[in-house]
Protein backbone atom coordinates (compact mmCIF):
# COMPACT_ATOMS: atom_id res chain seq x y z
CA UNK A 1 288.17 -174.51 44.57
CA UNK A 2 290.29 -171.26 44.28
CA UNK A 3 291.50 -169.26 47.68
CA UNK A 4 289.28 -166.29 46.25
CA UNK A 5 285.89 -168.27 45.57
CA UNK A 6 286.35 -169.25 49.51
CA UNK A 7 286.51 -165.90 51.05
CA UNK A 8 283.52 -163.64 51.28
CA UNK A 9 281.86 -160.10 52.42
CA UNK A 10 278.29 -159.26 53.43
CA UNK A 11 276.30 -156.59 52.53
CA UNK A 12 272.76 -155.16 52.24
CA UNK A 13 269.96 -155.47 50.23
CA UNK A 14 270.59 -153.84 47.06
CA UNK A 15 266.84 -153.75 45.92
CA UNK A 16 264.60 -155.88 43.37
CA UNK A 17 267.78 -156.15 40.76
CA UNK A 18 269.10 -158.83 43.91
CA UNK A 19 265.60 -161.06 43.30
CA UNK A 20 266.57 -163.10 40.72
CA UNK A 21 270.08 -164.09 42.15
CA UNK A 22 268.05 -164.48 45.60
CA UNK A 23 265.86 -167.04 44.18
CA UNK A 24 268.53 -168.86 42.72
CA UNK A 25 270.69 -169.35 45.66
CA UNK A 26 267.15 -170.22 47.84
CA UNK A 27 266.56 -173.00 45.08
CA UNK A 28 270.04 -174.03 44.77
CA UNK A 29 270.27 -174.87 48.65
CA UNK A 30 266.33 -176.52 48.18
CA UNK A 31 267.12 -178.75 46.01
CA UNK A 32 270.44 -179.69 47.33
CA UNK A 33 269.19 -180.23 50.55
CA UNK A 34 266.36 -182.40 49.08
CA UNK A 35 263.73 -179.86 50.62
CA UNK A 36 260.31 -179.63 48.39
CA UNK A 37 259.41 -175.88 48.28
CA UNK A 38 260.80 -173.37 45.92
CA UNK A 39 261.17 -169.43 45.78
CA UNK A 40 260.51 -167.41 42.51
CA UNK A 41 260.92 -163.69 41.77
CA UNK A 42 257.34 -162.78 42.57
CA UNK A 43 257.04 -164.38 45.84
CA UNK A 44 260.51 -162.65 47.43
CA UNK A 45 258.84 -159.33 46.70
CA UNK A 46 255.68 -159.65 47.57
CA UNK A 47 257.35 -161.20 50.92
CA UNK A 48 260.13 -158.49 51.30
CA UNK A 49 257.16 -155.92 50.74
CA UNK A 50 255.59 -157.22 54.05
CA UNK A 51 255.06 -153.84 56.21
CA UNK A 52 256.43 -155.96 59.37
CA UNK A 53 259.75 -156.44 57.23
CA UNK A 54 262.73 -153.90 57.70
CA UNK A 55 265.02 -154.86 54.46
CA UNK A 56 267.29 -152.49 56.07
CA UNK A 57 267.74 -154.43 59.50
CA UNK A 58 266.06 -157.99 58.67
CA UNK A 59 268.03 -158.67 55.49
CA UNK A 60 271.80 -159.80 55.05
CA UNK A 61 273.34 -161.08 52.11
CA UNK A 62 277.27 -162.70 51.27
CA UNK A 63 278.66 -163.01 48.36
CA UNK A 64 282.07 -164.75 47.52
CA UNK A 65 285.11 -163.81 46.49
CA UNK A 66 283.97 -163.48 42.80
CA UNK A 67 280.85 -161.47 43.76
CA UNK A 68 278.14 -164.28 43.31
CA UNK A 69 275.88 -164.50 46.32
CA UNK A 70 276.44 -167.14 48.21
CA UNK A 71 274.27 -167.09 51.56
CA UNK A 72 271.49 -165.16 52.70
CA UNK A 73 269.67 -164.60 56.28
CA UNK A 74 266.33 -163.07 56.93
CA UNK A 75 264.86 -162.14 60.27
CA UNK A 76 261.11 -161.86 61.47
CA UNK A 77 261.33 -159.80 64.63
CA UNK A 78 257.15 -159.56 65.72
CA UNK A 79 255.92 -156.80 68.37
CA UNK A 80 257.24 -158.03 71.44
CA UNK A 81 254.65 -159.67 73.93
CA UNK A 82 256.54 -161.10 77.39
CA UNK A 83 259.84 -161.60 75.43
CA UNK A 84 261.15 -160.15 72.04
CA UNK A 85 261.24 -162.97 69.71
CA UNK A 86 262.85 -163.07 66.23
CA UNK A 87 262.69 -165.92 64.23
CA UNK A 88 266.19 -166.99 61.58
CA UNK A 89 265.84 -168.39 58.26
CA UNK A 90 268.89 -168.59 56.50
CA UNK A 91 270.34 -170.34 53.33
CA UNK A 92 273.81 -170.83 52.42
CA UNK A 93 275.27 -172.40 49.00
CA UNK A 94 276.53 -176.03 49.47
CA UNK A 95 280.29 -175.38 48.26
CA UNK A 96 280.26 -172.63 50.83
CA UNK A 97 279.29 -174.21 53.97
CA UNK A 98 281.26 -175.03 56.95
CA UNK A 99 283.84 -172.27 56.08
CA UNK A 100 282.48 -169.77 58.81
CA UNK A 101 279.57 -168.61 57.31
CA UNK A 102 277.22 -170.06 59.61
CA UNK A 103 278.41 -168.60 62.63
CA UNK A 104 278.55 -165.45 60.59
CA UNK A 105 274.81 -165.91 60.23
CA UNK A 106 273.76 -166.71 63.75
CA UNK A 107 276.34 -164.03 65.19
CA UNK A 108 274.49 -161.40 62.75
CA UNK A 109 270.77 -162.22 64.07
CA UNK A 110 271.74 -162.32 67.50
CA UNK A 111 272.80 -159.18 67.51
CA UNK A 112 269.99 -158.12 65.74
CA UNK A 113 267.74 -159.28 68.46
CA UNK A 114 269.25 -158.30 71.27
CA UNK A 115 269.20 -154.92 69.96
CA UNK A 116 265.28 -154.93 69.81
CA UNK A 117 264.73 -156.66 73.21
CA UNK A 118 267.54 -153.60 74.90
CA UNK A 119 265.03 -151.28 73.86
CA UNK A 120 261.86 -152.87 75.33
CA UNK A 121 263.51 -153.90 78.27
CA UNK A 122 262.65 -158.07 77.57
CA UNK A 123 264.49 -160.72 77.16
CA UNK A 124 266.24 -161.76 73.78
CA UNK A 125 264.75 -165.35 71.71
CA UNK A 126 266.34 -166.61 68.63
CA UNK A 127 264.47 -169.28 66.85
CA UNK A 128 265.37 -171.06 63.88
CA UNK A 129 265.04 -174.71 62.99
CA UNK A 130 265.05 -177.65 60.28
CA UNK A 131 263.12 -180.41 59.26
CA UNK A 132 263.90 -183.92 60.88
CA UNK A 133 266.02 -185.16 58.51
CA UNK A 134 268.07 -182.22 58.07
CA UNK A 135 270.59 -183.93 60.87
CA UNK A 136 273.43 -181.26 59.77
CA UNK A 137 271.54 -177.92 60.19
CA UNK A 138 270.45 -179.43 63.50
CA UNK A 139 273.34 -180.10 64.65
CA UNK A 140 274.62 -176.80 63.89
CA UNK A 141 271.91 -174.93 65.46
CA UNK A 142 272.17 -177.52 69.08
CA UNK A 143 276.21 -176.71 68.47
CA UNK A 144 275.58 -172.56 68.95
CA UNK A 145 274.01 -173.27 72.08
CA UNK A 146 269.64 -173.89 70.73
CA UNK A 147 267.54 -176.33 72.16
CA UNK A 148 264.05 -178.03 70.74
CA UNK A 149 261.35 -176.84 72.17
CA UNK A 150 258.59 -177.53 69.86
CA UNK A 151 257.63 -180.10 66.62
CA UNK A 152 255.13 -179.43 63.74
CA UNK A 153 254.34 -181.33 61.56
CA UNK A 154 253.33 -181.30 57.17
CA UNK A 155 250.74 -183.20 56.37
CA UNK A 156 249.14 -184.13 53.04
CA UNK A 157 245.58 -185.77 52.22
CA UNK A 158 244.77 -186.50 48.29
CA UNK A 159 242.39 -185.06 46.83
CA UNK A 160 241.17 -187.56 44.78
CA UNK A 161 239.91 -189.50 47.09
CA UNK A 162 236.40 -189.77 48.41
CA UNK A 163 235.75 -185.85 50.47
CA UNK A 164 232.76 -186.45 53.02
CA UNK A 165 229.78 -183.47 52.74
CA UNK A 166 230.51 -180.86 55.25
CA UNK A 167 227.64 -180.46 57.88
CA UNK A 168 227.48 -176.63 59.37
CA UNK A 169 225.60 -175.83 62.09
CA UNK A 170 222.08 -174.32 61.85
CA UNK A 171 221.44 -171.17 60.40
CA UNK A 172 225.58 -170.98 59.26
CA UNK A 173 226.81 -170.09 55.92
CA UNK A 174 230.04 -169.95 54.36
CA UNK A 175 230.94 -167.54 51.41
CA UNK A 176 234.00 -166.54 50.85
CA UNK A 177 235.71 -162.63 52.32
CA UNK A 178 234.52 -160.02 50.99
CA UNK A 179 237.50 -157.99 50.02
CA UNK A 180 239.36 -155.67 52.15
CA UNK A 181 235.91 -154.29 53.68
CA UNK A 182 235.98 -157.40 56.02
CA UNK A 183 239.46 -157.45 56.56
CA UNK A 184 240.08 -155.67 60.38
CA UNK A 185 236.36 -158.28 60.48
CA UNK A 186 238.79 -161.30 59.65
CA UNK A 187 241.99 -160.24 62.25
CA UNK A 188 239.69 -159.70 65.14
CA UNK A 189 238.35 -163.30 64.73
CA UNK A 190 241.71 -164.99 63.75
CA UNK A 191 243.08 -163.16 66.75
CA UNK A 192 240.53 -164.38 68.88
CA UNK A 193 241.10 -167.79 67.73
CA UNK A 194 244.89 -168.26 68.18
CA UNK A 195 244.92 -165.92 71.42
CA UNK A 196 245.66 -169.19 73.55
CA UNK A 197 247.90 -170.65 71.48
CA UNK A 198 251.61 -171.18 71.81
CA UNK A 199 254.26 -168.39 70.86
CA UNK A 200 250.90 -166.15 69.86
CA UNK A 201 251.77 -163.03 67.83
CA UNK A 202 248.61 -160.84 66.80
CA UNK A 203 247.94 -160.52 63.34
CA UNK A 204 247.55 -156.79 62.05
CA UNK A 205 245.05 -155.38 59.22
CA UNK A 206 248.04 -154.04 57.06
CA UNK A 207 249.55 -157.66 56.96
CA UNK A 208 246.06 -159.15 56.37
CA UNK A 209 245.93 -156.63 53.02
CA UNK A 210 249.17 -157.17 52.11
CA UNK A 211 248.43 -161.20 52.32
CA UNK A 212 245.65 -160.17 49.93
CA UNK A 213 247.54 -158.36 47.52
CA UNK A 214 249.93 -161.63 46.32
CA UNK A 215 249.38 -162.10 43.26
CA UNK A 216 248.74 -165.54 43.74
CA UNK A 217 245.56 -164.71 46.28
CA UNK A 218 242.66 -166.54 45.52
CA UNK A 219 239.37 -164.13 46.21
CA UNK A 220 236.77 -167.47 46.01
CA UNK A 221 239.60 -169.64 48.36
CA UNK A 222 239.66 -167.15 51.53
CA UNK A 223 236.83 -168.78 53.23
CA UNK A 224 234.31 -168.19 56.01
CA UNK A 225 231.36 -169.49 58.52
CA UNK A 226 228.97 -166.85 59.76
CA UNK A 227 226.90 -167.20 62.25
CA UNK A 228 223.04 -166.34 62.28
CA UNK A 229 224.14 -163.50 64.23
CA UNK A 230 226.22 -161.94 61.38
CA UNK A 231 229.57 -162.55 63.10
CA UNK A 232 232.01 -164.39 61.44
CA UNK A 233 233.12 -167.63 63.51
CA UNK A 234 235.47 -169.21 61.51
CA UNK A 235 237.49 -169.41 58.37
CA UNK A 236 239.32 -171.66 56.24
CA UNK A 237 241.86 -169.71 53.87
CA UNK A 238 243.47 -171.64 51.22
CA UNK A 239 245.96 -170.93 48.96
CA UNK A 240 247.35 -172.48 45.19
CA UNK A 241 251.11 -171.57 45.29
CA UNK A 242 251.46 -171.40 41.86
CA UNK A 243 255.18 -171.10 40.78
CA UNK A 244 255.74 -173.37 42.85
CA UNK A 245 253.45 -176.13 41.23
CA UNK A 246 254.62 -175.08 38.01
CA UNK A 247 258.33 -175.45 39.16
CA UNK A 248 257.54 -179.07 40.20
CA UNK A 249 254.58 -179.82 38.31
CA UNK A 250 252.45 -181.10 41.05
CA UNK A 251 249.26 -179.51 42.02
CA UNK A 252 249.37 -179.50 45.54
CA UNK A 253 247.21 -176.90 47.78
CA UNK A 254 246.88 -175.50 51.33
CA UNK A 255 244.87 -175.41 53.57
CA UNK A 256 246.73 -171.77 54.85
CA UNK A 257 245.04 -171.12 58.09
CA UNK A 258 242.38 -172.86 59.50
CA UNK A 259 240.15 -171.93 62.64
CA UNK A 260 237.15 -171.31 65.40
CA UNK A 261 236.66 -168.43 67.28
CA UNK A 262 236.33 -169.04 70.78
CA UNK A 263 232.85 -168.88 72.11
CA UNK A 264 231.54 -171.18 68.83
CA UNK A 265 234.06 -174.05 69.42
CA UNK A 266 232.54 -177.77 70.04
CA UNK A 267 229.95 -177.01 66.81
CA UNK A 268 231.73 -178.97 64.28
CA UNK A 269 232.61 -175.52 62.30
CA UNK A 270 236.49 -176.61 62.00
CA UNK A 271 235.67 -180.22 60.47
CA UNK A 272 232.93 -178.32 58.13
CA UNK A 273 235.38 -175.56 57.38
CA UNK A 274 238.37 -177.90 56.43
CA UNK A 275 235.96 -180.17 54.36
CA UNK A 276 234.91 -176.82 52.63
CA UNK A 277 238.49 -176.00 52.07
CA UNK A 278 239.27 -179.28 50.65
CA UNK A 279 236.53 -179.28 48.06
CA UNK A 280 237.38 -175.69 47.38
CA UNK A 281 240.89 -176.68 46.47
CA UNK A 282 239.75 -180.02 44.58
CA UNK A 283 237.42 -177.80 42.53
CA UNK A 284 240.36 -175.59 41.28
CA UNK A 285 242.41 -179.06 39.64
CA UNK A 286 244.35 -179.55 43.23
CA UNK A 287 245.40 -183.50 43.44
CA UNK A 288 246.77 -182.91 46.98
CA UNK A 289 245.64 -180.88 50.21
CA UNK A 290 248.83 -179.70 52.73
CA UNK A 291 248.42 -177.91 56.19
CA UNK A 292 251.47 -177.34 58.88
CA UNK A 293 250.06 -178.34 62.36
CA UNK A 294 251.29 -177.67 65.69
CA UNK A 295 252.17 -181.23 67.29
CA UNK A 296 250.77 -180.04 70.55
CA UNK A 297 247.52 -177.39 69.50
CA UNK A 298 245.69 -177.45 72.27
CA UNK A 299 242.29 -177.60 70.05
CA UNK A 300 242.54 -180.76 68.98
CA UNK A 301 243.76 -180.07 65.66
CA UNK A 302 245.79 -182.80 64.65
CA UNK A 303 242.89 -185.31 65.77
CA UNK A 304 240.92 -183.67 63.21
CA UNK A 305 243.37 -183.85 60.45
CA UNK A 306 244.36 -187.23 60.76
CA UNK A 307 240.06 -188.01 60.96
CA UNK A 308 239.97 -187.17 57.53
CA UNK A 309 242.82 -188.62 56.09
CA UNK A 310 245.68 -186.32 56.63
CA UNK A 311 249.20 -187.83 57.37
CA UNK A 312 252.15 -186.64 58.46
CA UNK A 313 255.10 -186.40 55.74
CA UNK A 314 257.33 -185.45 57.71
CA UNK A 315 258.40 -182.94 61.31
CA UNK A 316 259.63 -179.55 61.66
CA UNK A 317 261.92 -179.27 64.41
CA UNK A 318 261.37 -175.83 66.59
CA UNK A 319 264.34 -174.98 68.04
CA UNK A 320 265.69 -171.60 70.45
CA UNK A 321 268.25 -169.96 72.37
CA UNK A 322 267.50 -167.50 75.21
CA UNK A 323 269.16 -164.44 76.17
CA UNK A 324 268.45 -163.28 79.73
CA UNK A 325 265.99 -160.55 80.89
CA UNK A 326 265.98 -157.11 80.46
CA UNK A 327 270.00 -157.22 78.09
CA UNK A 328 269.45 -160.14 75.68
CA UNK A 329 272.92 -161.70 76.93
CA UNK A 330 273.69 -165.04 77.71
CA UNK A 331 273.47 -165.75 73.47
């Protein structure tokens, strides 16, 4: 490998003509790194389109000596709540690693959070982490000074075995959203729902539409219960991520976000909900159902997944590092 090809300079988003080389490098590291999801030109922009994204301040890219990209880092930096979190993902070409670059990274979205939590007076979280058996990207992050703090786990249930009837309540119907009209409907519940849940960030109506604008957004998947009442009490919404089942040529669906609102818990709505979801997916040619759950959801979650045949695949290691109050130091 040639002195040149081993140094390298970051810059800034350039716009959509950086997509396809974007994808590329996010693929290249995938697959290297034996991971099983894939980017593709429609899903970065629909993503960097997000109206909680800053390309500006949330995007960095490198690129070698001979001007091909070689790493990229993205930060999600949600309204603060007691503490200004902002949460790393970052991918960096194989031939390319352990040459500084990852310390480059890190360095880049510390700085980027303390920033934000100077200006609202909090302190400073940085949270990144890998998947189990990603031992070096672990050891990296445990090396620049994170800690675990929290496991989730993919599961996957097949589809093509036997689904068992869903049972709602009486007087409950589900049918699926209907359209933007219900969508500040839909953040009020799922806000309600997750409110007492771990690292909670509320969901806003603008990222709701946007979520609804992918191209890959399935009107008939986006699911909900209603009570009697008229309120909506829970939801199941799936999704079919289509490039990437054509990239690998499964047919594997999620089950995106799944949920009660509090106050109609302890009805058997989330059991009905996720059976609903399954069939919903099965109906549209999905072989496999996946879901990401929390390893310690307070709700009971994962005892309802593995009821009707989920299993884990395999852990997602949570991992942070935590700056002290009110200057986002000690990084």
């Amino acid at each position: 490998m040639t002195a040149l090809l081993l140094t390298y300079r970051f810059r800034q988003y350039s716009g959509e003509t950086d997509l396809p080389a974007i994808a590329h490098l996010i693929n290249t590291c995938k697959t290297a790194d034996h991971l099983d999801d894939f980017a593709s030109v429609d899903d970065l922009r629909h993503e960097f389109a997000s109206p909680d994204f800053d390309l500006e301040q949330d995007l960095r890219l490198w690129e070698d000596g001979h001007g091909e990209l070689c790493a990229i880092a993205q930060c999600w930096v949600p309204k603060a709540t007691d503490v200004q979190n902002c949460f790393l993902w970052f991918s960096i070409r194989p031939d390319m690693r352990e040459l500084g670059l990852e310390t480059e990274v890190l360095t880049w979205a510390e700085a980027r959070v303390k920033r934000v939590a100077q200006e609202c007076n909090l302190p400073a979280q940085l949270r990144s982490g890998a998947r189990d058996d990603q031992a070096d990207r672990l050891h990296l992050l445990n090396q620049h000074g994170f800690r675990v703090d929290r496991y989730f786990y993919r599961m996957a249930r097949s589809l093509n075995e036997p689904i068992p009837e869903p049972e709602l309540p009486a007087g409950f119907v589900v049918r699926p959203l209907q359209g933007t009209t219900e969508a500040a409907a839909w953040v009020e519940m799922f806000n309600q729902t997750f409110i007492d849940h771990w690292n909670f960030h509320a969901l806003t109506v603008e990222d709701r539409t946007h979520w609804m604008e992918d191209s890959t957004y399935i009107p008939e998947l986006d699911l909900v219960a209603v009570a009697p009442d008229g309120t909506l009490a829970a939801f199941c919404y799936n999704i079919i991520p289509t490039h990437e089942n054509d990239r690998t040529g499964r047919k594997e669906g999620w089950i995106g976000d799944l949920g009660t609102r509090r106050g109609f818990r302890r009805m058997g709505l989330g059991r009905a909900m996720l059976l609903t979801g399954m069939l919903a997916l099965k109906a549209k040619g999905m072989d496999t159902a996946l879901l990401g759950v929390d390893s310690e959801n307070p709700s009971g979650a994962l005892n309802l997944y593995q009821s009707v045949g989920f299993y884990k695949r395999y852990t997602f290691v949570s991992q942070v590092k935590t700056g002290e109050s009110g200057v986002g130091d000690g990084m």
